[in-house]
Structures are given as C-alpha cells and as structure tokens.
C-alpha atoms as a PDB file:
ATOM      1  CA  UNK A   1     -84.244  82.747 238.497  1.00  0.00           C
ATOM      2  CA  UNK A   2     -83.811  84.543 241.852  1.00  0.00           C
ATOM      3  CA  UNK A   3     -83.190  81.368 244.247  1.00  0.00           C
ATOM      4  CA  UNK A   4     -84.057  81.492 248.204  1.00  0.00           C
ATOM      5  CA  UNK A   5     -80.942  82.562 250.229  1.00  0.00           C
ATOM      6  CA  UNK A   6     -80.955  85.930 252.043  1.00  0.00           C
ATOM      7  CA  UNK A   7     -81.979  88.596 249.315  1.00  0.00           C
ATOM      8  CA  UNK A   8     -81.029  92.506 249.459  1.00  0.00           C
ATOM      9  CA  UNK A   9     -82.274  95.195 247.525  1.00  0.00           C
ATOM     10  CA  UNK A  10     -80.899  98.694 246.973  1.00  0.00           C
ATOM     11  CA  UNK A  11     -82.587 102.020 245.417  1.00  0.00           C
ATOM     12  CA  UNK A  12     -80.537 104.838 244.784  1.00  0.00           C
ATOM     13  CA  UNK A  13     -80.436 107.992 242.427  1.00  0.00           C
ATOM     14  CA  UNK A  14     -77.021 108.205 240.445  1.00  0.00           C
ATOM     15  CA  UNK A  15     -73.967 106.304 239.786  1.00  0.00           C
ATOM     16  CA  UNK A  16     -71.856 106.596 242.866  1.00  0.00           C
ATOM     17  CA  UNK A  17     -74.409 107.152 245.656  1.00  0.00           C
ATOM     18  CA  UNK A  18     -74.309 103.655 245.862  1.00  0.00           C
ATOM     19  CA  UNK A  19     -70.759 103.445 246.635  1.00  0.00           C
ATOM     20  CA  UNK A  20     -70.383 106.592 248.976  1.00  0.00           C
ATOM     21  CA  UNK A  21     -73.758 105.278 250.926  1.00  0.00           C
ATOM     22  CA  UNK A  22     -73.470 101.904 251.101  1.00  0.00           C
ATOM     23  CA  UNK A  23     -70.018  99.862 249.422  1.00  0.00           C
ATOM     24  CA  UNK A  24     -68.639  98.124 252.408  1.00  0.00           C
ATOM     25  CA  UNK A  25     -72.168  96.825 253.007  1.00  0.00           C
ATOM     26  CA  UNK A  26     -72.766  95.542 249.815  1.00  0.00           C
ATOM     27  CA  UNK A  27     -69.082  94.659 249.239  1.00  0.00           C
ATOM     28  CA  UNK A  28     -69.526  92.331 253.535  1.00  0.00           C
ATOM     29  CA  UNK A  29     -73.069  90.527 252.135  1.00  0.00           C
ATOM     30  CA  UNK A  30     -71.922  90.068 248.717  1.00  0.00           C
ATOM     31  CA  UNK A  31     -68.856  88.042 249.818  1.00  0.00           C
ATOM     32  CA  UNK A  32     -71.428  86.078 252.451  1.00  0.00           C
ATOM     33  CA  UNK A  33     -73.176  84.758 249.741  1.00  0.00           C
ATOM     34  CA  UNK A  34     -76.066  87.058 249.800  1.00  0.00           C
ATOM     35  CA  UNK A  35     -78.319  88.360 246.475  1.00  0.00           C
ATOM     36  CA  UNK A  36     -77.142  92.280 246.404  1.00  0.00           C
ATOM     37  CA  UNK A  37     -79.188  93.665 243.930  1.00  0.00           C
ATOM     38  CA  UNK A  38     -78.530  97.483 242.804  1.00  0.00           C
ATOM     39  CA  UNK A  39     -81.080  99.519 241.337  1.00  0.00           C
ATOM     40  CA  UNK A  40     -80.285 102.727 239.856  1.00  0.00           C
ATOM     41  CA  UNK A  41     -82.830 105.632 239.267  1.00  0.00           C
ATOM     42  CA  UNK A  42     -80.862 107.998 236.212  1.00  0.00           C
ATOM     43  CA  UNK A  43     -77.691 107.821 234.705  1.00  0.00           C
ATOM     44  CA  UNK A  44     -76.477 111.106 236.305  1.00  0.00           C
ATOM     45  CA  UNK A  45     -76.214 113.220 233.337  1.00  0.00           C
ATOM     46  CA  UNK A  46     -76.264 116.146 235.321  1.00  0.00           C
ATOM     47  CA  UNK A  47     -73.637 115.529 237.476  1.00  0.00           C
ATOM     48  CA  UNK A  48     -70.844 117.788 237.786  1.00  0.00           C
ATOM     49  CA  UNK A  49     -67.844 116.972 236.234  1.00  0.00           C
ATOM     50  CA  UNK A  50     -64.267 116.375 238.263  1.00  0.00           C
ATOM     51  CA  UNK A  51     -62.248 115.049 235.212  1.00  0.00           C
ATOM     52  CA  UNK A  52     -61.112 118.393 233.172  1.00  0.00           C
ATOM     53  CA  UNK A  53     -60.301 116.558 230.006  1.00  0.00           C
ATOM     54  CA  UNK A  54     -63.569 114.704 230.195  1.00  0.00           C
ATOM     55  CA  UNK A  55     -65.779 118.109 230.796  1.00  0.00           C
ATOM     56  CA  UNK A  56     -67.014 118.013 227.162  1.00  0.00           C
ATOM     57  CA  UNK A  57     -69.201 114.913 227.980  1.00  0.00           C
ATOM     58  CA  UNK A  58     -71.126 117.388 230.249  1.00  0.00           C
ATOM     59  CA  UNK A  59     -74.469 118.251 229.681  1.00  0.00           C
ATOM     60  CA  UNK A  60     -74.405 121.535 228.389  1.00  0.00           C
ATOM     61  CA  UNK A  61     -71.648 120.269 225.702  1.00  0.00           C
ATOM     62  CA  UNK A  62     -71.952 116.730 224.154  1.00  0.00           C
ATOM     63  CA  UNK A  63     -74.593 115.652 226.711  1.00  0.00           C
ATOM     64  CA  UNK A  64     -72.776 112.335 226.816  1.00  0.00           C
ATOM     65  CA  UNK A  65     -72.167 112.198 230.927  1.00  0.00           C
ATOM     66  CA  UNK A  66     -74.985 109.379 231.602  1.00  0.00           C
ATOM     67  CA  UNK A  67     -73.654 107.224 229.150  1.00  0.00           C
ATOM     68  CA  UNK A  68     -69.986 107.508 230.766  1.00  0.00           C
ATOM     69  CA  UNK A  69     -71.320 106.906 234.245  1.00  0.00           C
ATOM     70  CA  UNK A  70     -72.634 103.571 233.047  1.00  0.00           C
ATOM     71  CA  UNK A  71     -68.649 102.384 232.609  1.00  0.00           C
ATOM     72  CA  UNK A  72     -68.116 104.285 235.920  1.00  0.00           C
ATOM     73  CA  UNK A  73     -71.058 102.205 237.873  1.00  0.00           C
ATOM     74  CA  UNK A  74     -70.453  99.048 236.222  1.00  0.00           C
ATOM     75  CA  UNK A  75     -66.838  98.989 237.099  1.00  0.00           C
ATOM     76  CA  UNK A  76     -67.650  99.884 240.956  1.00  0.00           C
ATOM     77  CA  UNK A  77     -69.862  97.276 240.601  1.00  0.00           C
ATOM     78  CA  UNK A  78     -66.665  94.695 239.703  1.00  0.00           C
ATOM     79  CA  UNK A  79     -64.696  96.137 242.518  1.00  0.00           C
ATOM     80  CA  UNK A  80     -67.742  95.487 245.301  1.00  0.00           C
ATOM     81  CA  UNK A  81     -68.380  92.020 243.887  1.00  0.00           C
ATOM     82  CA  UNK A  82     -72.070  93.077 242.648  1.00  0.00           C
ATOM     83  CA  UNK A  83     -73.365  91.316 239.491  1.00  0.00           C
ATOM     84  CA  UNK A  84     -76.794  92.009 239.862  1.00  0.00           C
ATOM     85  CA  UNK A  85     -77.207  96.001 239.163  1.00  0.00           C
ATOM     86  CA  UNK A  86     -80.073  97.293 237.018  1.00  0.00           C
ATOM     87  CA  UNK A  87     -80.967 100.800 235.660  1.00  0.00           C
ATOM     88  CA  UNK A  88     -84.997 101.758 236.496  1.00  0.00           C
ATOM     89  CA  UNK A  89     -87.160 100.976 233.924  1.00  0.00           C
ATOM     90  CA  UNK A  90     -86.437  99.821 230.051  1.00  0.00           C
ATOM     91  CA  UNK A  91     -85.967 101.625 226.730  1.00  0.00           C
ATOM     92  CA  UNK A  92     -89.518 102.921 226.700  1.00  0.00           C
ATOM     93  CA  UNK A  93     -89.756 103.886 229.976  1.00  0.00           C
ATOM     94  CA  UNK A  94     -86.569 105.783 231.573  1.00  0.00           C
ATOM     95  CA  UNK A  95     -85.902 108.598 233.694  1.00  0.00           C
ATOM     96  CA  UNK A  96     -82.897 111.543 233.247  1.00  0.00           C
ATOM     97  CA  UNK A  97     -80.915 112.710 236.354  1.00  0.00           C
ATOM     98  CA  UNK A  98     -83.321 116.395 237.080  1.00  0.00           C
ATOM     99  CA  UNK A  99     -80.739 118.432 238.434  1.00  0.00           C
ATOM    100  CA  UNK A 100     -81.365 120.475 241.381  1.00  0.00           C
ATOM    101  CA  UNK A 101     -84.836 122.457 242.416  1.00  0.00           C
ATOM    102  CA  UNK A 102     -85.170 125.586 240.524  1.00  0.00           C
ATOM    103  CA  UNK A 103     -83.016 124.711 237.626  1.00  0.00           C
ATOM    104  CA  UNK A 104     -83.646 124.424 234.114  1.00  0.00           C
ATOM    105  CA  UNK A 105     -82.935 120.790 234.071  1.00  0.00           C
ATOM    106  CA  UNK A 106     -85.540 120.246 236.739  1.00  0.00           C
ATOM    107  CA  UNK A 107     -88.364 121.074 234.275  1.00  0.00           C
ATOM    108  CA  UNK A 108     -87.574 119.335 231.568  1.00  0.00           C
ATOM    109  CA  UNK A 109     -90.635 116.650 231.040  1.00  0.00           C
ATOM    110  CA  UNK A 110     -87.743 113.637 230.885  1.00  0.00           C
ATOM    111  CA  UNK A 111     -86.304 113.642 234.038  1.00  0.00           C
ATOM    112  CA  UNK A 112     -86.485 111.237 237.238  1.00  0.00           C
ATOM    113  CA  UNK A 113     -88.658 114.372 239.442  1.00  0.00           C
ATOM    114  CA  UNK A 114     -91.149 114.972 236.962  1.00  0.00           C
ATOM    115  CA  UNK A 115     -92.136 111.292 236.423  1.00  0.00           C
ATOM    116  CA  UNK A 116     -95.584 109.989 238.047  1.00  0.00           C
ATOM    117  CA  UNK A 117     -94.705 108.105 240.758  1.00  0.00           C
ATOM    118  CA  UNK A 118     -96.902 104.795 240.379  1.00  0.00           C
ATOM    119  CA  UNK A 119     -95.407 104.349 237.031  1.00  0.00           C
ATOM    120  CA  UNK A 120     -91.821 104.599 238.298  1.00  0.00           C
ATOM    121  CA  UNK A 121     -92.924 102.658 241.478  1.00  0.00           C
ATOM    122  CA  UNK A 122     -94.369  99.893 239.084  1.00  0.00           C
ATOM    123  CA  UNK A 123     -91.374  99.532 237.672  1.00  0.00           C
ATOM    124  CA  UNK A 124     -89.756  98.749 240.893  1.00  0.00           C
ATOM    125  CA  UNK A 125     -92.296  96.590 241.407  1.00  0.00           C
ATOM    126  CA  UNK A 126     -91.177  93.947 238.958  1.00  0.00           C
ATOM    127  CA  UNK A 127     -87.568  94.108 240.205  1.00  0.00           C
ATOM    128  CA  UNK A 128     -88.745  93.132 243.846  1.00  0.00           C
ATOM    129  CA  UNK A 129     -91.730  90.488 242.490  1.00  0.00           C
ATOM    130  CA  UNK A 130     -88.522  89.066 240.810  1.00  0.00           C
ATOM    131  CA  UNK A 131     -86.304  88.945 243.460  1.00  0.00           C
ATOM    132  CA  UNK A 132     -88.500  89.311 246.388  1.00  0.00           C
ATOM    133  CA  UNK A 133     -85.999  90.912 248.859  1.00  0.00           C
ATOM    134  CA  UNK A 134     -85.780  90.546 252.548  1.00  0.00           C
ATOM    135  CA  UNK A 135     -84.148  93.812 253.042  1.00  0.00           C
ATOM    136  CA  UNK A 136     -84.385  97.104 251.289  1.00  0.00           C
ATOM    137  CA  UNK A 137     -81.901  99.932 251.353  1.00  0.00           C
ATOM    138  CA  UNK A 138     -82.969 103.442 250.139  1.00  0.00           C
ATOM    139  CA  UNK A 139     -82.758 107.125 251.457  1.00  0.00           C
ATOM    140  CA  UNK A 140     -84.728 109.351 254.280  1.00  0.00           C
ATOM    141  CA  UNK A 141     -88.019 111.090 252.840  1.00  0.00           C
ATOM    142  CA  UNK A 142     -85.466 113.925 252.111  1.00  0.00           C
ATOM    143  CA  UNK A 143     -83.376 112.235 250.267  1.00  0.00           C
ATOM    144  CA  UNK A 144     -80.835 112.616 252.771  1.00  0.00           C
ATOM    145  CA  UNK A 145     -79.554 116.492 251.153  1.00  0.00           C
ATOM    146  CA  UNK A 146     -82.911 117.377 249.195  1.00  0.00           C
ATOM    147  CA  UNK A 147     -81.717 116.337 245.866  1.00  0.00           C
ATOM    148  CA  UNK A 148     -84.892 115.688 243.308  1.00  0.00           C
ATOM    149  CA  UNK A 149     -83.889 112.403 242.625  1.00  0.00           C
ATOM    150  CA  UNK A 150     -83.295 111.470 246.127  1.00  0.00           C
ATOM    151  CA  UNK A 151     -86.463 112.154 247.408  1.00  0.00           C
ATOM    152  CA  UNK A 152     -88.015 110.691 244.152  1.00  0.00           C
ATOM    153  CA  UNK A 153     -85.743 107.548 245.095  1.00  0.00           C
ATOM    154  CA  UNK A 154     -86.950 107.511 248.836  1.00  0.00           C
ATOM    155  CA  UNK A 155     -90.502 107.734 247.156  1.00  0.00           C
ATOM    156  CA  UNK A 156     -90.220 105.166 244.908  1.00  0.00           C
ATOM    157  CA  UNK A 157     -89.181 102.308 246.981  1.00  0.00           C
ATOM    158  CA  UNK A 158     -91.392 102.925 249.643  1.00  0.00           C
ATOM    159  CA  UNK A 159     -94.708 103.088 247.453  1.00  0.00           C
ATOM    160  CA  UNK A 160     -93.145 100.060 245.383  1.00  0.00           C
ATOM    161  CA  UNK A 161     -92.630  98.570 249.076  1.00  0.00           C
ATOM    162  CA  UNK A 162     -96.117  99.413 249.492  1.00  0.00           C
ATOM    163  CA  UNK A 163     -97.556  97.911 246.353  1.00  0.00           C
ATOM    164  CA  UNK A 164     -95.782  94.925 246.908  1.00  0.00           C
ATOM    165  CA  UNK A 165     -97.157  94.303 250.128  1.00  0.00           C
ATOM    166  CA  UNK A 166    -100.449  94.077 248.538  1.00  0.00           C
ATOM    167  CA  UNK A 167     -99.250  91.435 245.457  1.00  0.00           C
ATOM    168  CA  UNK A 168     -98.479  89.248 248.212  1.00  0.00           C
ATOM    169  CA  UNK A 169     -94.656  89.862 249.277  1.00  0.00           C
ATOM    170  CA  UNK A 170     -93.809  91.455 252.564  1.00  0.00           C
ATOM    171  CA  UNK A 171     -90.273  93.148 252.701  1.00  0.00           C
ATOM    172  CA  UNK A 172     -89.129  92.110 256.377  1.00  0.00           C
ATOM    173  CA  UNK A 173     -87.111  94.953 256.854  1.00  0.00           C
ATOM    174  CA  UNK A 174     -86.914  98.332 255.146  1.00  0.00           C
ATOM    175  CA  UNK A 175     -83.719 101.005 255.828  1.00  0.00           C
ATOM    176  CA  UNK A 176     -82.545 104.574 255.489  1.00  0.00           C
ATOM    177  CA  UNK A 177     -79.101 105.642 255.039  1.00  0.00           C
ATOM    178  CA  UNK A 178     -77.948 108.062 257.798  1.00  0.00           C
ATOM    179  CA  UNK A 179     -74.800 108.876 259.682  1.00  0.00           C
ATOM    180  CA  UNK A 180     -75.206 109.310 263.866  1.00  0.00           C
ATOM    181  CA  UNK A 181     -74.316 113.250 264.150  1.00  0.00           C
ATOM    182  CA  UNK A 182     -71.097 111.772 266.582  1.00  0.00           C
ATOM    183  CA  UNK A 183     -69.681 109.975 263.743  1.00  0.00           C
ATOM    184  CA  UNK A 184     -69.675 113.472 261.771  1.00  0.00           C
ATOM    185  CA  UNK A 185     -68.274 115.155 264.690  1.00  0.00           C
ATOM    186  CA  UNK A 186     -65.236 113.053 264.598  1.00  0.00           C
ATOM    187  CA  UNK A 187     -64.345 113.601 260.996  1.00  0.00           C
ATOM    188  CA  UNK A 188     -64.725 117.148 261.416  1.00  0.00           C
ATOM    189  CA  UNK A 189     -62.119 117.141 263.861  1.00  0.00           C
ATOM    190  CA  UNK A 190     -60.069 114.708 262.085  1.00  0.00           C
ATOM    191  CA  UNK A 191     -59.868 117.204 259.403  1.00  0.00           C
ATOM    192  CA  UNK A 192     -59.227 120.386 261.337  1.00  0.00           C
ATOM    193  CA  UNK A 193     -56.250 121.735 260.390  1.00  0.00           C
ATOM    194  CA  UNK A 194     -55.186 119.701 257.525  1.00  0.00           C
ATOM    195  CA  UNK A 195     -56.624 122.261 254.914  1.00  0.00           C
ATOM    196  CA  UNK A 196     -59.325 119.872 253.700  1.00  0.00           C
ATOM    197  CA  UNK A 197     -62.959 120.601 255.353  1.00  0.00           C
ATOM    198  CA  UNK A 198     -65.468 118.059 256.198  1.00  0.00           C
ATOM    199  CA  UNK A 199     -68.052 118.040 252.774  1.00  0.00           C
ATOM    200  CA  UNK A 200     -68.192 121.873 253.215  1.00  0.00           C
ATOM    201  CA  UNK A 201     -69.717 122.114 256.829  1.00  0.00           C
ATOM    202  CA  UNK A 202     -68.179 123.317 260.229  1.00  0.00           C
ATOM    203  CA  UNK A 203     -70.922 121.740 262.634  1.00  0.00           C
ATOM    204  CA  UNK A 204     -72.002 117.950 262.620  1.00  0.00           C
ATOM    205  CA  UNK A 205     -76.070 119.649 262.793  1.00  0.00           C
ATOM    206  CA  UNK A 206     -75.365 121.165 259.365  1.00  0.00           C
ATOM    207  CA  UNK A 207     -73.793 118.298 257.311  1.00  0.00           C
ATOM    208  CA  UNK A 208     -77.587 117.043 255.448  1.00  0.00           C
ATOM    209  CA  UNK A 209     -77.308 113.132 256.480  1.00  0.00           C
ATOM    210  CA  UNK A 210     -76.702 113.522 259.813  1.00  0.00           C
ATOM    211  CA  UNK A 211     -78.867 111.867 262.583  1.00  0.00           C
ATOM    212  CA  UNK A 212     -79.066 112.458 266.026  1.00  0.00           C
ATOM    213  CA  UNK A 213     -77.505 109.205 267.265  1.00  0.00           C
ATOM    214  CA  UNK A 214     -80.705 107.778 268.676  1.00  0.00           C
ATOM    215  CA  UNK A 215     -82.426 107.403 265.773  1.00  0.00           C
ATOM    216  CA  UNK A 216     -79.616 104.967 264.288  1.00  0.00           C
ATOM    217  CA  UNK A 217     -81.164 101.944 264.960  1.00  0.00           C
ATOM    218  CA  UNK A 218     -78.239 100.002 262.877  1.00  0.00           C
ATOM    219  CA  UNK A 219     -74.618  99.832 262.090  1.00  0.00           C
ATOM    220  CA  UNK A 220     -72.633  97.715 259.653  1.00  0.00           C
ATOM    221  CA  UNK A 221     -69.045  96.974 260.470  1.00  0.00           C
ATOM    222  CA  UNK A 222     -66.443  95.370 257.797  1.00  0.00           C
ATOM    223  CA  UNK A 223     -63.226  97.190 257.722  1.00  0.00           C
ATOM    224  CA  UNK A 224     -61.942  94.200 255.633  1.00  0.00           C
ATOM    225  CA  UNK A 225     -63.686  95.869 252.889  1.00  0.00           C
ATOM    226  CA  UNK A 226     -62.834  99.281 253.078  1.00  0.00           C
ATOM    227  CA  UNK A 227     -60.161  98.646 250.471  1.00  0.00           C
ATOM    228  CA  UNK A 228     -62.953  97.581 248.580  1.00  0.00           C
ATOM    229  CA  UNK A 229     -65.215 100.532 248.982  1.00  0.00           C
ATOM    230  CA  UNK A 230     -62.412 103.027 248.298  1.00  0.00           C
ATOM    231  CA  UNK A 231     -61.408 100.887 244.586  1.00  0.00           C
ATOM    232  CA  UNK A 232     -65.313 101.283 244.023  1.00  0.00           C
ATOM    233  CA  UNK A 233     -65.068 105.127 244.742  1.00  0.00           C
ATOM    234  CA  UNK A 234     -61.586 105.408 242.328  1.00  0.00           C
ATOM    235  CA  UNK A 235     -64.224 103.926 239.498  1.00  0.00           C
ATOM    236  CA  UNK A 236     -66.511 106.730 239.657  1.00  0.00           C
ATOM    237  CA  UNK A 237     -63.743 109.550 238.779  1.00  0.00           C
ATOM    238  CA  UNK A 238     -66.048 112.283 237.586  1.00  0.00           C
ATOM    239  CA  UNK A 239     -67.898 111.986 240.608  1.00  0.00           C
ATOM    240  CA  UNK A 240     -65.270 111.398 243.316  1.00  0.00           C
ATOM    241  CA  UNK A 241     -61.783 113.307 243.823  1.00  0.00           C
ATOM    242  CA  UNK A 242     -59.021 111.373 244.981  1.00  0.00           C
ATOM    243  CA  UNK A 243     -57.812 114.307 246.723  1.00  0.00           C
ATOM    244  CA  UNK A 244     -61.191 115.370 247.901  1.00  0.00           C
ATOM    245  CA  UNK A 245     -62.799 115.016 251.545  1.00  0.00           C
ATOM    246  CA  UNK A 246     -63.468 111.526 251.357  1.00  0.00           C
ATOM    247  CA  UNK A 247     -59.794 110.717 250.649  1.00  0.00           C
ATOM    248  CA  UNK A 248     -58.774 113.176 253.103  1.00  0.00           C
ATOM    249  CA  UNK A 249     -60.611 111.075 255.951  1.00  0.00           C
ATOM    250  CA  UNK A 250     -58.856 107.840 255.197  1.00  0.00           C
ATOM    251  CA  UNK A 251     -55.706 109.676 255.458  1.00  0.00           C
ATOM    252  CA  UNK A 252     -56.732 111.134 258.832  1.00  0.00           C
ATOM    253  CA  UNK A 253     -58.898 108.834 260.935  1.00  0.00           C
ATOM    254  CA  UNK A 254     -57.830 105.423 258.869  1.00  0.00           C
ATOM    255  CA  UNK A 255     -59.583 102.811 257.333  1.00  0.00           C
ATOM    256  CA  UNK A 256     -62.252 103.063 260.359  1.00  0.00           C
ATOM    257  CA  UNK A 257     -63.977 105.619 259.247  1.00  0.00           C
ATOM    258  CA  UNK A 258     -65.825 104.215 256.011  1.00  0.00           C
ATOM    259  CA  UNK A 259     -65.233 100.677 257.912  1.00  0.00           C
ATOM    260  CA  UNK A 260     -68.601 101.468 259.115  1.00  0.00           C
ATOM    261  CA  UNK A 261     -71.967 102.588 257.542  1.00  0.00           C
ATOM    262  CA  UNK A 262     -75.199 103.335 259.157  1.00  0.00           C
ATOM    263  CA  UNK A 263     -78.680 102.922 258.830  1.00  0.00           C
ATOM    264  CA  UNK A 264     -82.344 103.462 260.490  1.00  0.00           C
ATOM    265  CA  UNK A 265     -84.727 101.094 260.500  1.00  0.00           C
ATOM    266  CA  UNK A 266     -88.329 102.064 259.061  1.00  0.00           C
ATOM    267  CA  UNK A 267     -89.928  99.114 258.482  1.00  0.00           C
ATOM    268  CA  UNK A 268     -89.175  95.091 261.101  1.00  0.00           C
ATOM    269  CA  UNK A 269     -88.104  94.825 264.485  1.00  0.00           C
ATOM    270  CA  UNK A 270     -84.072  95.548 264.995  1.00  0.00           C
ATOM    271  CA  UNK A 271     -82.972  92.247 266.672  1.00  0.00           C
ATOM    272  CA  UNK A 272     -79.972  91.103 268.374  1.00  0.00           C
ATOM    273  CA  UNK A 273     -77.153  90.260 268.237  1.00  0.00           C
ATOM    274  CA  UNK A 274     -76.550  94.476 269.206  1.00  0.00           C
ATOM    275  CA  UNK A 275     -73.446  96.184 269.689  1.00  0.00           C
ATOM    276  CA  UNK A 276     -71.984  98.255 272.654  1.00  0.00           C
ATOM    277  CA  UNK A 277     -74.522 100.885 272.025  1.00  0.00           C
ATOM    278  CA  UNK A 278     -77.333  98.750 271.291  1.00  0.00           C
ATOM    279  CA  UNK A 279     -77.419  98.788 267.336  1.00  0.00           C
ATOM    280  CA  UNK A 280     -78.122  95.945 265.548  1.00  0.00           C
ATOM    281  CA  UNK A 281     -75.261  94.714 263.714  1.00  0.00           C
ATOM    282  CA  UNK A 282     -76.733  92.267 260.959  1.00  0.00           C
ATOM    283  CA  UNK A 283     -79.220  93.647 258.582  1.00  0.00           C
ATOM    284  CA  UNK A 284     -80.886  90.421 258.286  1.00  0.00           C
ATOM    285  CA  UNK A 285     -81.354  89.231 262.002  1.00  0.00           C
ATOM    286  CA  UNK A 286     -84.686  88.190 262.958  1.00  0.00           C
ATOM    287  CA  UNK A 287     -86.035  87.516 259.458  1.00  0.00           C
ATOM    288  CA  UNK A 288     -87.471  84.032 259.621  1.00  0.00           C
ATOM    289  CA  UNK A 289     -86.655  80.993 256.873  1.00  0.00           C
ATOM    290  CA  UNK A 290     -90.338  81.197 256.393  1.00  0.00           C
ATOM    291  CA  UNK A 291     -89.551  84.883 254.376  1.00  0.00           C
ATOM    292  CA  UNK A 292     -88.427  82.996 251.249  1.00  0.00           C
END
C-alpha cells in the first residue's frame, strides 16, 4: 500500500538512462522522504557492451545482456536509495530493448517499438492507479536522441498519463528531461583540450538533448548527491566507462556539473520558489494536499 506523502514516478527505456538522466534527483527526493518509483521499459539486451570479458553476454553471442543489466539496475538502485523500481509489464506481457531504426533487432515482433501502445500504456496504467503519482518524469516526444525505445517511453507515459486522467487520477505535473544548450556549451569547453570530447559533438546545437535555455522551465540542484549519482553510474559498467566523457566532466568542471539536472514542464503550472533565472527549483511546488 502506496501511502499519501509526495509521490514521483519515472519512465525510462534501459538500465542506466535512469541514472545518467535523472540520479541526483531521485537520489535529493528519495532522502526527503518522497515515493521514487522507477519504471523500466526493456532490459537493454541490445546495448553495447563496455566490459571486454563480459562481451559474450551480448546479443549476438549468449543473448544473456538483459538479464545482467537487471544486477546492474538493481544495484544503482541501492546506491540512489530507490526501493521501489519495476520492469514494464509481467511474465506474459514484456517488451525486448529494439535496437536502433533500420536494424534487424528493430523488427523482431518482441521488442519494446513494435508493441501496441494501449497495451503497453495499460500496463503503466496499473503502476500509476497504484501509486497515483504527483509528478511524472519521462523523455521529449523524441526520446531525447531518437532511440525506439525512447520515443516508445515518451509515448507510453503520456497516453498512460492520459488514460489515467480519465479513471479518475490527475498527474499534477508531468516533465521532460532536457539539458539548456548553455549547460552543454560549458562542458564542451571544459573538455577542450583534454583529449576526451563532449558525447561525440563539437557544437552545443548538435548534442540530441539539448534545449534552447528558454524552454527549461526547471532545474534540480543537490550537489550533495553527486557522489551518489556517480556510485549509481560505476553500477551500470557495461553501459558507462569510467574513463569515458561523463567521468571526464567531473574531472574537469567538478562535482557541479551533474550537481544539477534539468527538466521542462509539459503538463501544471511551474511555481515558485524560482531561481536566479527564473526556474523552478522544487518539482513538487504548487501541488496542493488535496492531490493525495
């Protein structure tokens, strides 16, 4: 049983986005007592692999990835303080990671893509009937890069937001994950020069989350938990170098620059208290005791 204090709900594709997107927020509510709930689309069993000695679990080999990235989420999970994080769906009914567009993964009947999105979205539906969140976390319509399973992530919450709304429970406020295009602009130049580059991109218009810094309505800021956020990213090994870009950063521009993470609000009314450049700071100001 779900009880009434403040209530967050996240919807992402793969082991690790979670993390990369959104650990110092979950990490910051977690410790305030909020419900962080983590749901997880696929199991990522097409992710590339960064561990040589474990490239036999890959899928073209043993096919054994997804069930390694289970160990890899769940001990994130321990590291952010998250007890509540669920796989989409149950054992008749779930989805494989699809791979990219135009691949031969991506047409296989099984995977997260090709799946008809009220059934997925019903699915979701019982999570949130359950829990009943008062603020939802998810991705842009693109998916923030154009993965499948991003976009079929974005699409899923917001048409179980949707179907929600008419069962009788209203999610006060609904975000995207984004980064203000300035914010990418300063890790680029953080890393000139220091023969790592910034995720592959030379300009901050060309790096796929980036938002022009207008449309970031919101910004949460716990460096506290950056230490946090970066044991959470050491958990997901396959997924995340140590001695790739996001390390790099840390190295570079400090614990500041995953010390904040960024959002756009889609759905409620961004209330104060705002910071300096009139973001809200507080996912869950404004939302009413009456929400429960």
């Amino acid at each position: 049983m779900i009880d009434k204090k403040q209530r967050m709900l996240l919807v992402h594709a793969h082991p690790d986005d979670e993390t990369i997107n959104n650990g110092v927020t979950m990490a910051y509510y977690a410790a305030k007592g909020v419900h962080v709930t983590l749901v997880t689309c696929t199991r990522g069993e097409e992710g590339e692999i960064l561990v040589p000695e474990l490239v036999h679990l890959a899928s073209d080999k043993e096919d054994k990835l997804g069930e390694h990235r289970i160990g890899e989420l769940a001990a994130a999970m321990r590291e952010l303080g998250i007890t509540d994080h669920r796989f989409l769906g149950d054992e008749k009914s779930k989805w494989r990671d699809s791979g990219m567009m135009g691949t031969p993964q991506n047409s296989r009947p099984d995977v997260f893509w090709n799946a008809d999105l009220d059934l997925v979205a019903g699915h979701l539906l019982k999570v949130i009937l359950e829990i009943k969140p008062h603020v939802l976390i998810t991705y842009d319509e693109n998916g923030g890069y154009g993965h499948p399973d991003h976009i079929k992530a974005h699409q899923t919450a917001m048409r179980a937001a949707e179907m929600a709304r008419d069962s009788g429970w209203v999610i006060p406020k609904i975000y995207w994950n984004t980064i203000p295009i300035s914010v990418i602009e300063e890790g680029i130049e953080a890393l000139a020069g220091t023969g790592s580059d910034f995720f592959g991109v030379e300009k901050a218009e060309d790096f796929p989350f980036a938002a022009q810094d207008e449309l970031v309505t919101t910004v949460i800021t716990a460096e506290d938990y950056v230490p946090m956020k970066m044991a959470a990213m050491k958990a997901h090994p396959t997924q995340i170098s140590v001695s790739g870009p996001f390390f790099a950063l840390s190295d570079n521009l400090g614990f500041k620059v995953w010390g904040r993470e960024f959002y756009r609000l889609v759905h409620g009314t961004a209330t104060a208290p705002f910071d300096e450049n009139g973001r809200e700071i507080d996912l869950f100001a404004g939302i009413t005791s009456d929400a429960s």
